[in-house]
N, C-alpha and C. Protein backbone atom coordinates (compact mmCIF):
# COMPACT_ATOMS: atom_id res chain seq x y z
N UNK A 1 133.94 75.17 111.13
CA UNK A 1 133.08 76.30 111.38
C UNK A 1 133.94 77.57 111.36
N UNK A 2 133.56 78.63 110.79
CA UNK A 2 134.14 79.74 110.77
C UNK A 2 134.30 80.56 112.10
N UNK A 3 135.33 81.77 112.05
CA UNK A 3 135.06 82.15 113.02
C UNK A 3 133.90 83.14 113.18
N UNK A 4 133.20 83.69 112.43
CA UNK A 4 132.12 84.56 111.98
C UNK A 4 130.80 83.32 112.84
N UNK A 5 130.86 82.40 112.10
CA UNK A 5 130.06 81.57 112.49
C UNK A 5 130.03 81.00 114.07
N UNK A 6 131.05 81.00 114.60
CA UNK A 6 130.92 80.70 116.45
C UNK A 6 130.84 82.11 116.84
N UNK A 7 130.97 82.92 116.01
CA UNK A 7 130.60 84.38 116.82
C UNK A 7 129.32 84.51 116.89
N UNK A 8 128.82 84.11 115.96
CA UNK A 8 126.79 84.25 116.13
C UNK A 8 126.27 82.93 117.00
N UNK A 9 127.05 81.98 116.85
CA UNK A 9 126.41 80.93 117.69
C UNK A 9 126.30 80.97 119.01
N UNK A 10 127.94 81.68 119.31
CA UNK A 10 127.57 82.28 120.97
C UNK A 10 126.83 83.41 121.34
N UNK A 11 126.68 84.29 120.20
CA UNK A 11 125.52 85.20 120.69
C UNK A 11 124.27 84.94 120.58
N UNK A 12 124.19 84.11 119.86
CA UNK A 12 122.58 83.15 119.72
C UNK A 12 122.22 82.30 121.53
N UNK A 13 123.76 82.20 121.48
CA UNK A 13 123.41 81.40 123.00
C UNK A 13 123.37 82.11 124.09
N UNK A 14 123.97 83.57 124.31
CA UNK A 14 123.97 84.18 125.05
C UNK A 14 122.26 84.82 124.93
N UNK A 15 121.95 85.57 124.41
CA UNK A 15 120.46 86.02 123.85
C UNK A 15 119.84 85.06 124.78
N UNK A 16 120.14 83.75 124.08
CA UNK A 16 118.74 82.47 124.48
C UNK A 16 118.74 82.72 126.58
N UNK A 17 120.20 82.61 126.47
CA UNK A 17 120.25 82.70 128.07
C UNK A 17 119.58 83.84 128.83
N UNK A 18 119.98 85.13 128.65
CA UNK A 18 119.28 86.06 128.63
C UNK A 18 117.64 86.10 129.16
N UNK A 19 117.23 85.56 127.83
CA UNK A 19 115.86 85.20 128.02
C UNK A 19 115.64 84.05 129.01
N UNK A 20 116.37 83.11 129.21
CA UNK A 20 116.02 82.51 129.96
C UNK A 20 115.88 82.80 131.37
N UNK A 21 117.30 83.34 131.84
CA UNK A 21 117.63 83.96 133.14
C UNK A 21 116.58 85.48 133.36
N UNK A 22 115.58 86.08 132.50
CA UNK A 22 115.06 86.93 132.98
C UNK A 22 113.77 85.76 133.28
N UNK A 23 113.40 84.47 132.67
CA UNK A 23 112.14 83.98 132.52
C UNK A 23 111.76 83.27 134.08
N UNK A 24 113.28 82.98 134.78
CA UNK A 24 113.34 82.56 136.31
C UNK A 24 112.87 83.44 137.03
N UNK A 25 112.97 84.91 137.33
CA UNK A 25 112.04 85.76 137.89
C UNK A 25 110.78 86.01 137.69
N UNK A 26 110.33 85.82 136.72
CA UNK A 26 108.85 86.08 136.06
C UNK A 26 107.85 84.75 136.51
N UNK A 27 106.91 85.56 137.70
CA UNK A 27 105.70 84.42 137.75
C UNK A 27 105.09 84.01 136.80
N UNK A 28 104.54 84.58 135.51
CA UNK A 28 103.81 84.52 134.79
C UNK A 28 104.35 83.47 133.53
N UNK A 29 106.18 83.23 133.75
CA UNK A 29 106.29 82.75 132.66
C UNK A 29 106.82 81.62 133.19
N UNK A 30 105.84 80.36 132.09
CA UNK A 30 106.09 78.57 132.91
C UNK A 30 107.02 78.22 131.91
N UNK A 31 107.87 78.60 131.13
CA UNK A 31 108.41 77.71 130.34
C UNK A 31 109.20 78.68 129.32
N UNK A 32 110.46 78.39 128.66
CA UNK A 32 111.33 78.76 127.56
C UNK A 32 111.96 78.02 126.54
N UNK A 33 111.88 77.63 125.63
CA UNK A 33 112.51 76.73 124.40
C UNK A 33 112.96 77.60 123.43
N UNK A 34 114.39 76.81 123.36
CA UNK A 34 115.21 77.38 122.17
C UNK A 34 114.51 76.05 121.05
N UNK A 35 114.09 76.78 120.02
CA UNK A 35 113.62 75.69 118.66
C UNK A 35 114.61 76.17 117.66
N UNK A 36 114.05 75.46 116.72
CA UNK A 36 114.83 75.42 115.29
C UNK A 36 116.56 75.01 114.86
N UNK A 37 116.98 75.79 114.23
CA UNK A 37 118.44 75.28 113.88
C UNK A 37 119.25 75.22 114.79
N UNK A 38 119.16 76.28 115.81
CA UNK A 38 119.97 76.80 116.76
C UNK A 38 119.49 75.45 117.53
N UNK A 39 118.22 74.93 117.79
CA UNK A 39 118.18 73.80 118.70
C UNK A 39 118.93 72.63 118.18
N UNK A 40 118.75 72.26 116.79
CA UNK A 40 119.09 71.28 116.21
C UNK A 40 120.84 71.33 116.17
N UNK A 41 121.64 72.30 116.68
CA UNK A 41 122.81 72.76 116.40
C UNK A 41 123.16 72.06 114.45
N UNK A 42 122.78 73.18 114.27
CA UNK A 42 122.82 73.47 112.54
C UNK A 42 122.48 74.45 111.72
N UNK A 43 122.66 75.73 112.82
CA UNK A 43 122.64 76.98 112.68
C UNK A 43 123.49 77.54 111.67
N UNK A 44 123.50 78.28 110.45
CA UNK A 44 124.08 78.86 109.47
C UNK A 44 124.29 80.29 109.92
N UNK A 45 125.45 80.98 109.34
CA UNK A 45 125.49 82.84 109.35
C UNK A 45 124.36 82.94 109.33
N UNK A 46 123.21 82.95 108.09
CA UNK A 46 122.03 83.77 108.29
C UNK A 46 120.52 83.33 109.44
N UNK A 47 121.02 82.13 109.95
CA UNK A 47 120.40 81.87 111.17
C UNK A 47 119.52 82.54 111.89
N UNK A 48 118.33 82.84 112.19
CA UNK A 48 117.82 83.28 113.22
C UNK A 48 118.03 82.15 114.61
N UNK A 49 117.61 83.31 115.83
CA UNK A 49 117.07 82.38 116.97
C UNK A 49 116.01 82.72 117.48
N UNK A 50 115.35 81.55 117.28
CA UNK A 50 113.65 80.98 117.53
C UNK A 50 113.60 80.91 118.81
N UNK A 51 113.35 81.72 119.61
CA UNK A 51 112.71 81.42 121.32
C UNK A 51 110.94 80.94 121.48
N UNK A 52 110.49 80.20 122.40
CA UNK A 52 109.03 80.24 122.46
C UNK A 52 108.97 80.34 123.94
N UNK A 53 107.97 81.49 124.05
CA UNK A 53 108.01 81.73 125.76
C UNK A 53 106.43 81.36 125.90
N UNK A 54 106.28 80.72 127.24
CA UNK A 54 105.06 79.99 127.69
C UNK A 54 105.00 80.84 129.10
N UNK A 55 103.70 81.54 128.30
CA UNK A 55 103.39 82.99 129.97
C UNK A 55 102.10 83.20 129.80
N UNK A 56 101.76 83.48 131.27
CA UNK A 56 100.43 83.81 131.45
C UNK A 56 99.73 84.68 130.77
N UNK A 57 100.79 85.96 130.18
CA UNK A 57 100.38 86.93 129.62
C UNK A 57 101.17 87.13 128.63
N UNK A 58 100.54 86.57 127.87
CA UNK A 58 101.04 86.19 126.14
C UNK A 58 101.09 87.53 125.90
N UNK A 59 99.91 88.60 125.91
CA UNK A 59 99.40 90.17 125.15
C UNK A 59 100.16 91.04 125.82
N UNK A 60 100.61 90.89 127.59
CA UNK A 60 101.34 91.83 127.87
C UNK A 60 102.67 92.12 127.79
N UNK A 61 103.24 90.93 127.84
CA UNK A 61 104.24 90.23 127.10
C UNK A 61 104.85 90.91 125.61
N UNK A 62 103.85 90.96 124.94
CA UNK A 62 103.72 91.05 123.47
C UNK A 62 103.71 92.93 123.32
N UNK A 63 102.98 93.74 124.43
CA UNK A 63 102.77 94.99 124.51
C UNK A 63 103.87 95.88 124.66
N UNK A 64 104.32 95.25 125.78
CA UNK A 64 105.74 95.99 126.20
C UNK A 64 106.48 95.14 126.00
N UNK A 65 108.11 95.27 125.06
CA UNK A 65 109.17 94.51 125.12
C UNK A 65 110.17 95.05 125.84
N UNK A 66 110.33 95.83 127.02
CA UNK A 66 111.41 96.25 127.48
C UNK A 66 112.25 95.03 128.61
N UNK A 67 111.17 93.92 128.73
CA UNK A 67 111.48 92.75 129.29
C UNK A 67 113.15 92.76 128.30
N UNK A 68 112.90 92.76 127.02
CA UNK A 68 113.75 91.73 126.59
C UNK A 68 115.18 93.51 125.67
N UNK A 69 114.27 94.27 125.23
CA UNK A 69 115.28 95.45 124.88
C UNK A 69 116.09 95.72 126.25
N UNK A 70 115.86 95.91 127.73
CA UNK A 70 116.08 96.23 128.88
C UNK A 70 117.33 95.39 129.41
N UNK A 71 117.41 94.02 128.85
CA UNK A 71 118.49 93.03 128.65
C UNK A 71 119.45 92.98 127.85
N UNK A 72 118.84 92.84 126.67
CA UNK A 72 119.89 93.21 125.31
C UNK A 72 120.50 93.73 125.25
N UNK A 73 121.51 94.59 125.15
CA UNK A 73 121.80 95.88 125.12
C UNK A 73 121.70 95.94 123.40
N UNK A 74 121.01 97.29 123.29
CA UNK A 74 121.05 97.58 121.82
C UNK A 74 120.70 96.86 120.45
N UNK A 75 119.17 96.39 121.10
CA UNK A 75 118.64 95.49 120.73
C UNK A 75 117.33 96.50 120.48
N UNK A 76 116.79 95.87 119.28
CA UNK A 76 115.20 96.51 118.95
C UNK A 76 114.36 96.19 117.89
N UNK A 77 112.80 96.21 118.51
CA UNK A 77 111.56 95.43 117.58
C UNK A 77 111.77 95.65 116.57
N UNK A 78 112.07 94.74 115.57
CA UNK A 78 111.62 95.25 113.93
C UNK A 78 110.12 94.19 113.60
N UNK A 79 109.72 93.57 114.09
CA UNK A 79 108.38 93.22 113.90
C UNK A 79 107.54 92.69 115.14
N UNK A 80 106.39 92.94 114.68
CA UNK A 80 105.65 92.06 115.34
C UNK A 80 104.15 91.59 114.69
N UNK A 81 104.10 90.36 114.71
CA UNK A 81 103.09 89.50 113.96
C UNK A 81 102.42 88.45 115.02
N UNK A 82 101.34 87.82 114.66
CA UNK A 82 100.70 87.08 115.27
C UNK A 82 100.71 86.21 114.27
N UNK A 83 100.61 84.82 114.89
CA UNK A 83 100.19 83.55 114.11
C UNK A 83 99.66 82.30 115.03
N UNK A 84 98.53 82.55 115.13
CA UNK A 84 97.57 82.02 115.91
C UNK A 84 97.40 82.34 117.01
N UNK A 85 97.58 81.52 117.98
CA UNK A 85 97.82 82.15 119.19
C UNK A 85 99.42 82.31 119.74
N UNK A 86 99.89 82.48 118.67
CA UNK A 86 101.32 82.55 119.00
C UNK A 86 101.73 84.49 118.84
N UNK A 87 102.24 85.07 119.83
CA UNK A 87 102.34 86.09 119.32
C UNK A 87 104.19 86.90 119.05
N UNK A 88 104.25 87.04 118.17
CA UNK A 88 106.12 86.89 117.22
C UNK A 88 106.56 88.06 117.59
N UNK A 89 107.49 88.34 118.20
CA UNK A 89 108.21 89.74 118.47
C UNK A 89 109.49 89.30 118.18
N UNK A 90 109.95 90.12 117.01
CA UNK A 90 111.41 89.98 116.40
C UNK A 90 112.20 91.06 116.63
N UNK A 91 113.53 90.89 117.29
CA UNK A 91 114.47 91.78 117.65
C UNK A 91 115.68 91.85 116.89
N UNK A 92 116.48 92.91 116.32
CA UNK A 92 117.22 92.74 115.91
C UNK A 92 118.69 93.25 116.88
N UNK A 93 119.61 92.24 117.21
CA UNK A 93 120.92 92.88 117.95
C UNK A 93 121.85 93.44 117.12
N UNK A 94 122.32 94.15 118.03
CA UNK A 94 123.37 95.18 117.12
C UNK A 94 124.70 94.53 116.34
N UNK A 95 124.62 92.87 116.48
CA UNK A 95 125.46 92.31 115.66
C UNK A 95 125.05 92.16 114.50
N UNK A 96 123.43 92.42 114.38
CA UNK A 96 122.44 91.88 113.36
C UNK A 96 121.68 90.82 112.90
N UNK A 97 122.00 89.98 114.54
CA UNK A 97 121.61 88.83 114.87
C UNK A 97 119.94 88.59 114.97
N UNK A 98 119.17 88.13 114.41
CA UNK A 98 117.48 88.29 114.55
C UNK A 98 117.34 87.28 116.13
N UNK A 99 116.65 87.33 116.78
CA UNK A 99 115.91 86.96 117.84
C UNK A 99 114.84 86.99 117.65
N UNK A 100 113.62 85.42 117.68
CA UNK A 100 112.16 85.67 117.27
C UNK A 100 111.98 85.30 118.49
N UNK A 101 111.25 85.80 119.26
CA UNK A 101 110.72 85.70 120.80
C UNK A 101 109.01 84.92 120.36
N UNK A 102 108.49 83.90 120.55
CA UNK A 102 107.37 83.50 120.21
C UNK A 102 106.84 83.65 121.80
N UNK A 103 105.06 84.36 121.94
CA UNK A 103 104.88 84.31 123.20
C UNK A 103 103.73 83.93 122.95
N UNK A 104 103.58 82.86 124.06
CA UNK A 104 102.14 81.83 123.99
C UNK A 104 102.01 81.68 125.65
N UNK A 105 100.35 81.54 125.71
CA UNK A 105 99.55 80.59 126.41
C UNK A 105 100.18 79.30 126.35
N UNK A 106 99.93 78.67 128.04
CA UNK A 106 101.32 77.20 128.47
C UNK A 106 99.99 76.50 127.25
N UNK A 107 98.34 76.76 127.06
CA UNK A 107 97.88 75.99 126.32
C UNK A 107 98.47 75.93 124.98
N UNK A 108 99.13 76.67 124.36
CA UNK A 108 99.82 76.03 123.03
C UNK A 108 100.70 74.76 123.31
N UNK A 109 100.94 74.57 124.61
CA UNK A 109 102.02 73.07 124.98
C UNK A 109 101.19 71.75 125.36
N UNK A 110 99.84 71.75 125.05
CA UNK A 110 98.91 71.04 125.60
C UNK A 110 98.88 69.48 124.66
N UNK A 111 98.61 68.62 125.38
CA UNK A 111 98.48 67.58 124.85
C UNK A 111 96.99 66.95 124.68
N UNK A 112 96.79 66.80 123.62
CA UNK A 112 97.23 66.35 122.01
C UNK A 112 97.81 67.80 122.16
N UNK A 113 99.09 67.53 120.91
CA UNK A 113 99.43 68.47 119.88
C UNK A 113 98.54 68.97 119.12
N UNK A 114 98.65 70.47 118.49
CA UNK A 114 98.00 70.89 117.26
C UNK A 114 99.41 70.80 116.69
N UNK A 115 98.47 70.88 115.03
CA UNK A 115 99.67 70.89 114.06
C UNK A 115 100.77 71.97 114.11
N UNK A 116 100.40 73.00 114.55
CA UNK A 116 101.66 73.68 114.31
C UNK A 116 102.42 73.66 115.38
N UNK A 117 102.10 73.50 116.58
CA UNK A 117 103.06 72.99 117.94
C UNK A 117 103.75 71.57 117.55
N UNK A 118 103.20 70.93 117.14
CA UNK A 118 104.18 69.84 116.48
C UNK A 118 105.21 69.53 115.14
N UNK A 119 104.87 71.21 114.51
CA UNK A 119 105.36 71.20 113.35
C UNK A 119 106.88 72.03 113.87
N UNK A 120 106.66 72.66 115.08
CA UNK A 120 107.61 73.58 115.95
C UNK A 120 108.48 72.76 116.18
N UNK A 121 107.89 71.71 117.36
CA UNK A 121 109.16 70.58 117.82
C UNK A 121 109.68 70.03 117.33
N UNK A 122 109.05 69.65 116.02
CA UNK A 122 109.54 68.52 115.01
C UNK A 122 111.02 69.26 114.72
N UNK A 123 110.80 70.52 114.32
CA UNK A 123 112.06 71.43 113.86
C UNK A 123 113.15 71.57 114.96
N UNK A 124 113.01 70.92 116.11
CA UNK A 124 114.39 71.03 116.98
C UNK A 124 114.06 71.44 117.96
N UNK A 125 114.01 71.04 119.26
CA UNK A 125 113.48 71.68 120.11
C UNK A 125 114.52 71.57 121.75
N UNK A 126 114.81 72.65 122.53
CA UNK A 126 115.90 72.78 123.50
C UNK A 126 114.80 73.36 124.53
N UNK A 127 114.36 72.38 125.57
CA UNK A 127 113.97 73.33 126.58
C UNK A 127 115.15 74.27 127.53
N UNK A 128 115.25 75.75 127.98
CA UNK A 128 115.94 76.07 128.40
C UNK A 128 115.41 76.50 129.66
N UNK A 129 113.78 76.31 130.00
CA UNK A 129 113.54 77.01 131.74
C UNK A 129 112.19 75.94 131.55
N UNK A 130 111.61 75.43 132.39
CA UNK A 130 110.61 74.75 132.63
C UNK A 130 110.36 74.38 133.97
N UNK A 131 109.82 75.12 134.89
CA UNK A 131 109.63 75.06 136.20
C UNK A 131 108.80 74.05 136.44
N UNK A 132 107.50 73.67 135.38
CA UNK A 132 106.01 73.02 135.48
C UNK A 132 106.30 71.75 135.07
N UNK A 133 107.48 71.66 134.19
CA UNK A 133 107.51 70.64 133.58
C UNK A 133 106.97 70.34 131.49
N UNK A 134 105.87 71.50 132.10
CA UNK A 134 105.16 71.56 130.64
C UNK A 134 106.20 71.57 129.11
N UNK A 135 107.27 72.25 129.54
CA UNK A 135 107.89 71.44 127.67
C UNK A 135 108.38 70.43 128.04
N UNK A 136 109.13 69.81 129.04
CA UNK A 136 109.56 68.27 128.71
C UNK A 136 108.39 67.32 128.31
N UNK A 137 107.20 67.70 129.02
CA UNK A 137 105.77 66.92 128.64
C UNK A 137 105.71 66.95 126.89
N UNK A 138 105.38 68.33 126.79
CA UNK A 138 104.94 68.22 125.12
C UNK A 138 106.13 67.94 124.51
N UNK A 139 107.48 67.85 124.41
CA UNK A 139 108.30 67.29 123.53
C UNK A 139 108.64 65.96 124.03
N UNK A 140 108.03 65.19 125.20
CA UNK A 140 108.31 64.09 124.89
C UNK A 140 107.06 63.64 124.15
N UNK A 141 105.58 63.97 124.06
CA UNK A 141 104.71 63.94 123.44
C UNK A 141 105.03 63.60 121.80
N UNK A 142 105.25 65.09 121.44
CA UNK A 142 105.77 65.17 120.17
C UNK A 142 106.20 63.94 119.63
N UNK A 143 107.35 63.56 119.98
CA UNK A 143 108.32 62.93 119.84
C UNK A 143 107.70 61.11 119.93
N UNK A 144 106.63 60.99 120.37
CA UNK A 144 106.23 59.63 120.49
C UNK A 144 105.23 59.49 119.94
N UNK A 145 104.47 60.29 119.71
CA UNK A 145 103.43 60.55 118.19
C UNK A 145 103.84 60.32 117.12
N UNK A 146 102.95 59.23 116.38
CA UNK A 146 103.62 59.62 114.52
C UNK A 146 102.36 60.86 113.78
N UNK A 147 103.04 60.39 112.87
CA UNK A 147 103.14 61.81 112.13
C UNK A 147 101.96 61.56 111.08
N UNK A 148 101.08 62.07 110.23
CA UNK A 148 100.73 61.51 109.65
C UNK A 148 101.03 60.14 108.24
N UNK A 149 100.57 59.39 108.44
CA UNK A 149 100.90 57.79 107.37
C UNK A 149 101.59 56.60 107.91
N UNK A 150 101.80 57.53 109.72
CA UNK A 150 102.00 55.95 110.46
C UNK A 150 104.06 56.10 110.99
N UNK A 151 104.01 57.27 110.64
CA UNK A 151 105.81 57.29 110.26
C UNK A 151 105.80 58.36 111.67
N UNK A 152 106.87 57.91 112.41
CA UNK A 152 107.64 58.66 113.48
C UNK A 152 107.50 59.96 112.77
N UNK A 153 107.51 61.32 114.01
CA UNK A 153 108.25 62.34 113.29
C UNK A 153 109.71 62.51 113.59
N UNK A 154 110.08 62.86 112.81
CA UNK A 154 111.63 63.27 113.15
C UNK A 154 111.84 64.01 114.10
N UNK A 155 112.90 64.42 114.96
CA UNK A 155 113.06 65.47 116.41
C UNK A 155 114.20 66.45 116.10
């Protein structure tokens, strides 16, 4: 691994922490997962890090980001998108590191899976705060479900 490359991995991990350690004060928020490469540790230079936050208030959350600019230092929105009930706030750090903050209702962690909550875990999934329990539930879920044609999904 390069050294370029453990330089983003620890700031990928620091970020994730970040978010996590602000998510322990917050009533509203039951849950934090690091997903994707960064979960799967198989993170590349151009890597993003995939957060999914499980809060009461997905929209307010989503309204004001100073939760997460207020932490960062020198960190700031370059998007924000919705995709379903998932709502995407992407930050960029001043290393140029992307941060996708996904903010959902704990019901996107609900069992049964929908497809795209299972298409999430399938891609790697790190719980990093879970007070309720609710992501160890849905990724052990995930994870013991097949997939469609009878075949495990992969984790």
């Amino acid at each position: 691994m390069s050294a370029r490359l453990k330089g983003r991995v620890r700031a990928a991990a620091r970020a994730a922490e970040e978010v996590a350690a602000w998510a322990r004060t917050q009533p509203d928020v039951r849950g934090v997962a690091l997903v994707g490469s960064h979960a799967r540790g198989r993170a590349r230079l151009g890597s993003d890090v995939d957060l999914v936050v499980l809060t009461d208030a997905p929209e307010a959350r989503a309204a004001d980001t100073t939760w997460f600019t207020g932490r960062v230092p020198r960190s700031r929105l370059i998007r924000a998108q919705a995709w379903g009930p998932l709502l995407e706030r992407r930050f960029r750090l001043a290393s140029g590191l992307h941060v996708e903050v996904g903010l959902v209702a704990p019901s996107w962690a609900a069992v049964p899976l929908d497809d795209g909550t299972r298409r999430v875990l399938a891609g790697g999934c790190r719980v990093l705060e879970d007070p309720d329990g609710l992501l160890v539930a849905v990724v052990e879920a995930a994870a013991a479900r097949p997939a469609a044609g009878g075949q495990p999904e992969a984790g």
